[in-house]
Each structure stands twice: as C-alpha cells, then as structure tokens.
Protein backbone atom coordinates (compact mmCIF):
# COMPACT_ATOMS: atom_id res chain seq x y z
CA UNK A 1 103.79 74.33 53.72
CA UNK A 2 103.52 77.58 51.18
CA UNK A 3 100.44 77.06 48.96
CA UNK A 4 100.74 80.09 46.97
CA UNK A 5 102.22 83.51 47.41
CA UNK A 6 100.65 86.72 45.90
CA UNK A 7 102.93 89.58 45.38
CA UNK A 8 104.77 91.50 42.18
CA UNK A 9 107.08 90.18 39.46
CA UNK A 10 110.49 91.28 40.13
CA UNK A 11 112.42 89.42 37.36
CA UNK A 12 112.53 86.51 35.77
CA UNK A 13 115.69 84.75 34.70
CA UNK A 14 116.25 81.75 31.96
CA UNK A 15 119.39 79.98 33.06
CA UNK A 16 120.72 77.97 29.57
CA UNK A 17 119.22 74.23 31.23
CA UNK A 18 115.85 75.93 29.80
CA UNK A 19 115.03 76.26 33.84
CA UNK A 20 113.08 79.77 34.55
CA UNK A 21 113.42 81.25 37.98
CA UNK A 22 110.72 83.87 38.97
CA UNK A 23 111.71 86.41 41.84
CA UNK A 24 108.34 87.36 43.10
CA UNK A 25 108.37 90.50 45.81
CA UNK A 26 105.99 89.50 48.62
CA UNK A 27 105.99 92.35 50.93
CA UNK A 28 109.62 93.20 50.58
CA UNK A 29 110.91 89.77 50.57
CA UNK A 30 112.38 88.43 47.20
CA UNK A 31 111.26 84.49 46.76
CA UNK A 32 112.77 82.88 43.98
CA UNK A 33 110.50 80.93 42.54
CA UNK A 34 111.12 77.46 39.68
CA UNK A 35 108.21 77.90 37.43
CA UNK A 36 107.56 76.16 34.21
CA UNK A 37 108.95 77.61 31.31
CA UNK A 38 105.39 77.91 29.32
CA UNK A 39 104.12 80.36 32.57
CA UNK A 40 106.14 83.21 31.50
CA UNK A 41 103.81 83.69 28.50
CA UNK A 42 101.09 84.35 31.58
CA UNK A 43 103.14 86.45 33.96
CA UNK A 44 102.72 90.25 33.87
CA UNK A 45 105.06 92.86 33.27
CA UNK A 46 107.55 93.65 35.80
CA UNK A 47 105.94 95.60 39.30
CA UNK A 48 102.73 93.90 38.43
CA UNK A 49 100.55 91.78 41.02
CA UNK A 50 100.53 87.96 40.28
CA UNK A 51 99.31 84.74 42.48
CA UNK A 52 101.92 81.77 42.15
CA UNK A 53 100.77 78.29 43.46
CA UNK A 54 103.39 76.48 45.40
CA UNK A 55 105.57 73.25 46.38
CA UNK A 56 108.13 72.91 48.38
CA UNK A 57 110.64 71.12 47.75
CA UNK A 58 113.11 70.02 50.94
CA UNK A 59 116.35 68.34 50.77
CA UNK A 60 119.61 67.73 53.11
CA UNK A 61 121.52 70.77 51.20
CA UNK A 62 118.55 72.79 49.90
CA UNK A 63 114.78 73.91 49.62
CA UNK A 64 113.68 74.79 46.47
CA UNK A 65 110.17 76.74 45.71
CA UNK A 66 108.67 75.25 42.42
CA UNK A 67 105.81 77.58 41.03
CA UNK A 68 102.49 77.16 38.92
CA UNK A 69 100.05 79.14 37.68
CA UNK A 70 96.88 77.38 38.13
CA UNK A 71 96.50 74.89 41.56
CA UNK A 72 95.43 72.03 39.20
CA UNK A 73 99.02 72.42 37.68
CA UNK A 74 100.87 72.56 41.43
CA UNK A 75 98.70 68.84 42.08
CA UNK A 76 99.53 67.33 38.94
CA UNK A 77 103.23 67.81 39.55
CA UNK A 78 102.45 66.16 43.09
CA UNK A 79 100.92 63.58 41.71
CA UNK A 80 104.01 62.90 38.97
CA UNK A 81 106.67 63.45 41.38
CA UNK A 82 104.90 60.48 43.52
CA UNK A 83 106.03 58.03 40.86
CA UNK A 84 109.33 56.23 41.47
CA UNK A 85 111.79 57.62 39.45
CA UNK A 86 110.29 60.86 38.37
CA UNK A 87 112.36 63.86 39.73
CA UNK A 88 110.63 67.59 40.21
CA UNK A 89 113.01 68.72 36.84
CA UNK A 90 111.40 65.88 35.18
CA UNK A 91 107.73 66.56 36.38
CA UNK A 92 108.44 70.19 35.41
CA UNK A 93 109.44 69.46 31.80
CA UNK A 94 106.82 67.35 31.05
CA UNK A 95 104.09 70.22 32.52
CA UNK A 96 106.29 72.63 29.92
CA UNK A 97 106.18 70.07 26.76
CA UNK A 98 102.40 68.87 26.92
CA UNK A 99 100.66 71.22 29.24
CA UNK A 100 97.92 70.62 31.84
CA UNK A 101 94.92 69.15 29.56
CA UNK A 102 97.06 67.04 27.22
CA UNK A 103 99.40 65.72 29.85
CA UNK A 104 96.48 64.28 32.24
CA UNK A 105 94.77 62.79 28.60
CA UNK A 106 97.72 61.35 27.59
CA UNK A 107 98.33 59.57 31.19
CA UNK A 108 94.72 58.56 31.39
CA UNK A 109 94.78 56.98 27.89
CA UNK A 110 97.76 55.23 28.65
CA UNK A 111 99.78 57.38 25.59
CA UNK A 112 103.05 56.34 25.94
CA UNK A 113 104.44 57.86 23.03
CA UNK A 114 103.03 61.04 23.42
CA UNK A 115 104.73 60.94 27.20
CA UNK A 116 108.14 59.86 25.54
CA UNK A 117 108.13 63.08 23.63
CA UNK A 118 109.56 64.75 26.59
CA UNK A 119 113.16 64.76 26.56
CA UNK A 120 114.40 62.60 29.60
CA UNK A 121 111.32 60.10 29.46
CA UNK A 122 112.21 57.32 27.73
CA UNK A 123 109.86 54.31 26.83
CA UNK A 124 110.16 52.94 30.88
CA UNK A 125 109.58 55.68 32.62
CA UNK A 126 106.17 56.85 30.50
CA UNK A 127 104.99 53.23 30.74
CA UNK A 128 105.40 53.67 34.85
CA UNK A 129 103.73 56.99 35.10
CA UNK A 130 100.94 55.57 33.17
CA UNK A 131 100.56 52.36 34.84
CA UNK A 132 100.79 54.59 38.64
CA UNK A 133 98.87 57.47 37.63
CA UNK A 134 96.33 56.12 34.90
CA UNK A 135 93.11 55.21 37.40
CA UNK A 136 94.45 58.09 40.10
CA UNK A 137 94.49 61.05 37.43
CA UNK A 138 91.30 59.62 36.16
CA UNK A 139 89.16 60.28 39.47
CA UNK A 140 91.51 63.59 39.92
CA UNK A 141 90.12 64.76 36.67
CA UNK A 142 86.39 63.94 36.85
CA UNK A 143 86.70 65.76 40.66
CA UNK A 144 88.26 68.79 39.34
CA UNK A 145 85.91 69.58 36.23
CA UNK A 146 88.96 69.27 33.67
CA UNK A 147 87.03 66.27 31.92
CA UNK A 148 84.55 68.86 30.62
CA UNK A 149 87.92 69.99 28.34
CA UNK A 150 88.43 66.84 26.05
CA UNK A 151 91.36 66.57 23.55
CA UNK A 152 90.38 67.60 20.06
CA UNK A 153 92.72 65.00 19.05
CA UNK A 154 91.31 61.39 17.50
CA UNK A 155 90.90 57.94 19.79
CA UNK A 156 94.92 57.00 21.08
CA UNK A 157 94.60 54.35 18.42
CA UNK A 158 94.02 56.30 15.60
CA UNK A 159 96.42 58.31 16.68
CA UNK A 160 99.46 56.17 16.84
CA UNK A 161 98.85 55.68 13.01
CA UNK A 162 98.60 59.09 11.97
CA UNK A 163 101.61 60.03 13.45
CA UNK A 164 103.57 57.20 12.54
CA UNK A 165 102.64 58.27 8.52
CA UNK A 166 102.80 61.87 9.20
CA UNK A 167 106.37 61.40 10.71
CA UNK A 168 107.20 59.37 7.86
CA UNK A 169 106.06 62.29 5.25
CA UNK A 170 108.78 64.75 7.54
CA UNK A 171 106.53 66.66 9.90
CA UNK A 172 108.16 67.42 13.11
CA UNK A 173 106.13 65.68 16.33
CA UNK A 174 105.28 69.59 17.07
CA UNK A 175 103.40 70.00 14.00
CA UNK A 176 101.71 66.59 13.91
CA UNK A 177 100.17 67.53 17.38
CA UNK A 178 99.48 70.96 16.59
CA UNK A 179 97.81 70.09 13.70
CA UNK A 180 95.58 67.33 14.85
CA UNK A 181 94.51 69.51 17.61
CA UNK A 182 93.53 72.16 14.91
CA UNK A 183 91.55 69.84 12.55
CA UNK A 184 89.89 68.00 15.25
CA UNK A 185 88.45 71.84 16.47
CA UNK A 186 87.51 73.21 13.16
CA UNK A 187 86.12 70.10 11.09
CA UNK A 188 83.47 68.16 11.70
CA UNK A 189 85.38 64.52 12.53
CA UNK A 190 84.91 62.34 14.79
CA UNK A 191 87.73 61.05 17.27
CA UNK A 192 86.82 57.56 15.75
CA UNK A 193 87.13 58.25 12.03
CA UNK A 194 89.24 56.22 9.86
CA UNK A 195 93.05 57.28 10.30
CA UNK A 196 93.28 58.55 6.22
CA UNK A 197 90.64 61.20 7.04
CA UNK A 198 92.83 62.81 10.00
CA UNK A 199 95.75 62.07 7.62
CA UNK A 200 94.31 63.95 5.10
CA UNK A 201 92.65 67.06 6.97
CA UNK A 202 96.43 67.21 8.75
CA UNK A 203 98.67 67.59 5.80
CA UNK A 204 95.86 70.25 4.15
CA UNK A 205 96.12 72.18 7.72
CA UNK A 206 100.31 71.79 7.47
CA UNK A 207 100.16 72.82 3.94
CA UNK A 208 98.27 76.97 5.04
C-alpha cells in the first residue's frame, strides 16, 4: 500500500525491547515508522531529507509501518515474514543481527547455525526458513544483482569447524564472524582452504 515515504527525520526513539521507532515528517504529517535498529547508523541528522522503504503491517487492533533503508531490505523481510511461524519482530531482528548480504548467504547455504544466532530463532525455526526460502532467495538474489557481493567468509563447511574451535578457545560468535569476514578480505585464501588456515589467520586478526 505505502512503498516508501520521503520526508525529514523528526526523532527517533529506542524503546528498552531494542525496537527503534523513526518519526519521519512527510509534509506536515508525523509517520512513525519501525525500522531496524542497524538503520540509525544511516539516518541523517534531525530536519534532514531521507527516503524510507515501506510495509504495512495490518491487524484487527492495529497497523504498524515497518521501515528499511534499501528496497532489497523491505523484500527480504516479505519474503521471511512468508514463512510459518516467523513474526515481523522476528524478521526485523534477524535483518538487525546479520544484515542484508549475510542473511540471504546464510539462507541460501542452508546455515543454520549462523540463523540460530539471532535471539528468538532456535534450531526449528532456522531449519524452516531455510528449507522455505533456500531455492526462492536464490533466484531473488541472482535477479537483484546482490550475488555479485559474495561472503568473504570460507565454504559453510569449513565454517562450522572454525567456529566450533574458535568458540572453544573463548571468542564471542561476534568476533568469530567479524574476523573471518576480515581475513577472508585481506589474505589471499580461498573459501575452500583447509579449516587450520582460517583458524590460524582468525586468532592472528583477534590477537591486533
């Protein structure tokens, strides 16, 4: 119904659930606005003009604008609010934990763990988005041009060991995926190299 609405920033308010609400000044009228947490980072200072993509959320007892910054964003949260079981609040904290790029990788490679991160998605629920959304976010991807933005990270696979012995050694789940993100930019490996060579470049990067 609303795709987007371009108008000024006229607060933004953090409620303690962690949920942001965005009152955006569209030609005198004040929409409040659910955005993901990670947008405010984007938004401008107060008075200045912004573009908010949209969904609309209708129920018996209330309508509720949800707001994202880029329309890829907005039509991933369609697509995850499709699966049974996955609320908007849900959809929305998973967009704020992994952000676009690593979310849609992590569905399309079926990483289940990575999806589990999120607090509310438990082992179940990331195997169903996976198994709904794995060949749909696939073809969504390759139409959009987001596949030209592969994850630094190495295979799934490999993955699941490194973290596993990273965790072990006390890194936080943060770090590990901060870290492999960082090494897998700046060195020259492979997303199929042996799982003690990511091990390795990790826990130098950790160790700056």
């Amino acid at each position: 119904m609303i795709g987007y609405l371009k108008g000024t920033v006229a607060s933004i308010q953090k409620n303690p659930s962690n949920r942001v609400t965005l009152t955006l000044d569209v030609n005198q009228v004040g929409y409040d606005i659910q955005v993901v947490p990670r947008l405010i980072q984007q938004l401008p200072d107060l008075g200045e003009p912004v573009q908010i993509f949209t969904h609309l959320q209708v129920r018996e007892d209330q309508m509720i604008l949800f707001g994202f910054g880029t329309a890829a964003e907005r039509d991933l949260f369609r697509q995850l609010v499709s699966v049974s079981g996955i609320g908007p609040q849900l959809a929305v904290a998973l967009l704020d934990k992994m952000g676009l790029q690593d979310l849609v990788q992590a569905i399309v490679s079926g990483n289940t763990k990575a999806l589990a991160r999120t607090p509310g998605v438990g082992a179940k629920t990331a195997e169903r988005i996976a198994l709904e959304l794995k060949t749909k976010l696939a073809e969504w991807r390759q139409h959009t041009g987001l596949s030209s933005l592969p994850s630094a990270g190495p295979t799934p696979e490999i993955q699941e060991d490194v973290e596993m012995t990273l965790l072990a050694l006390g890194y936080t789940s943060d770090e590990i995926m901060q870290a492999l993100q960082a090494v897998g930019q700046n060195t020259s490996l492979a997303k199929n190299s042996e799982p003690d060579a990511w091990i390795r470049e990790a826990i130098a990067w950790l160790s700056q």
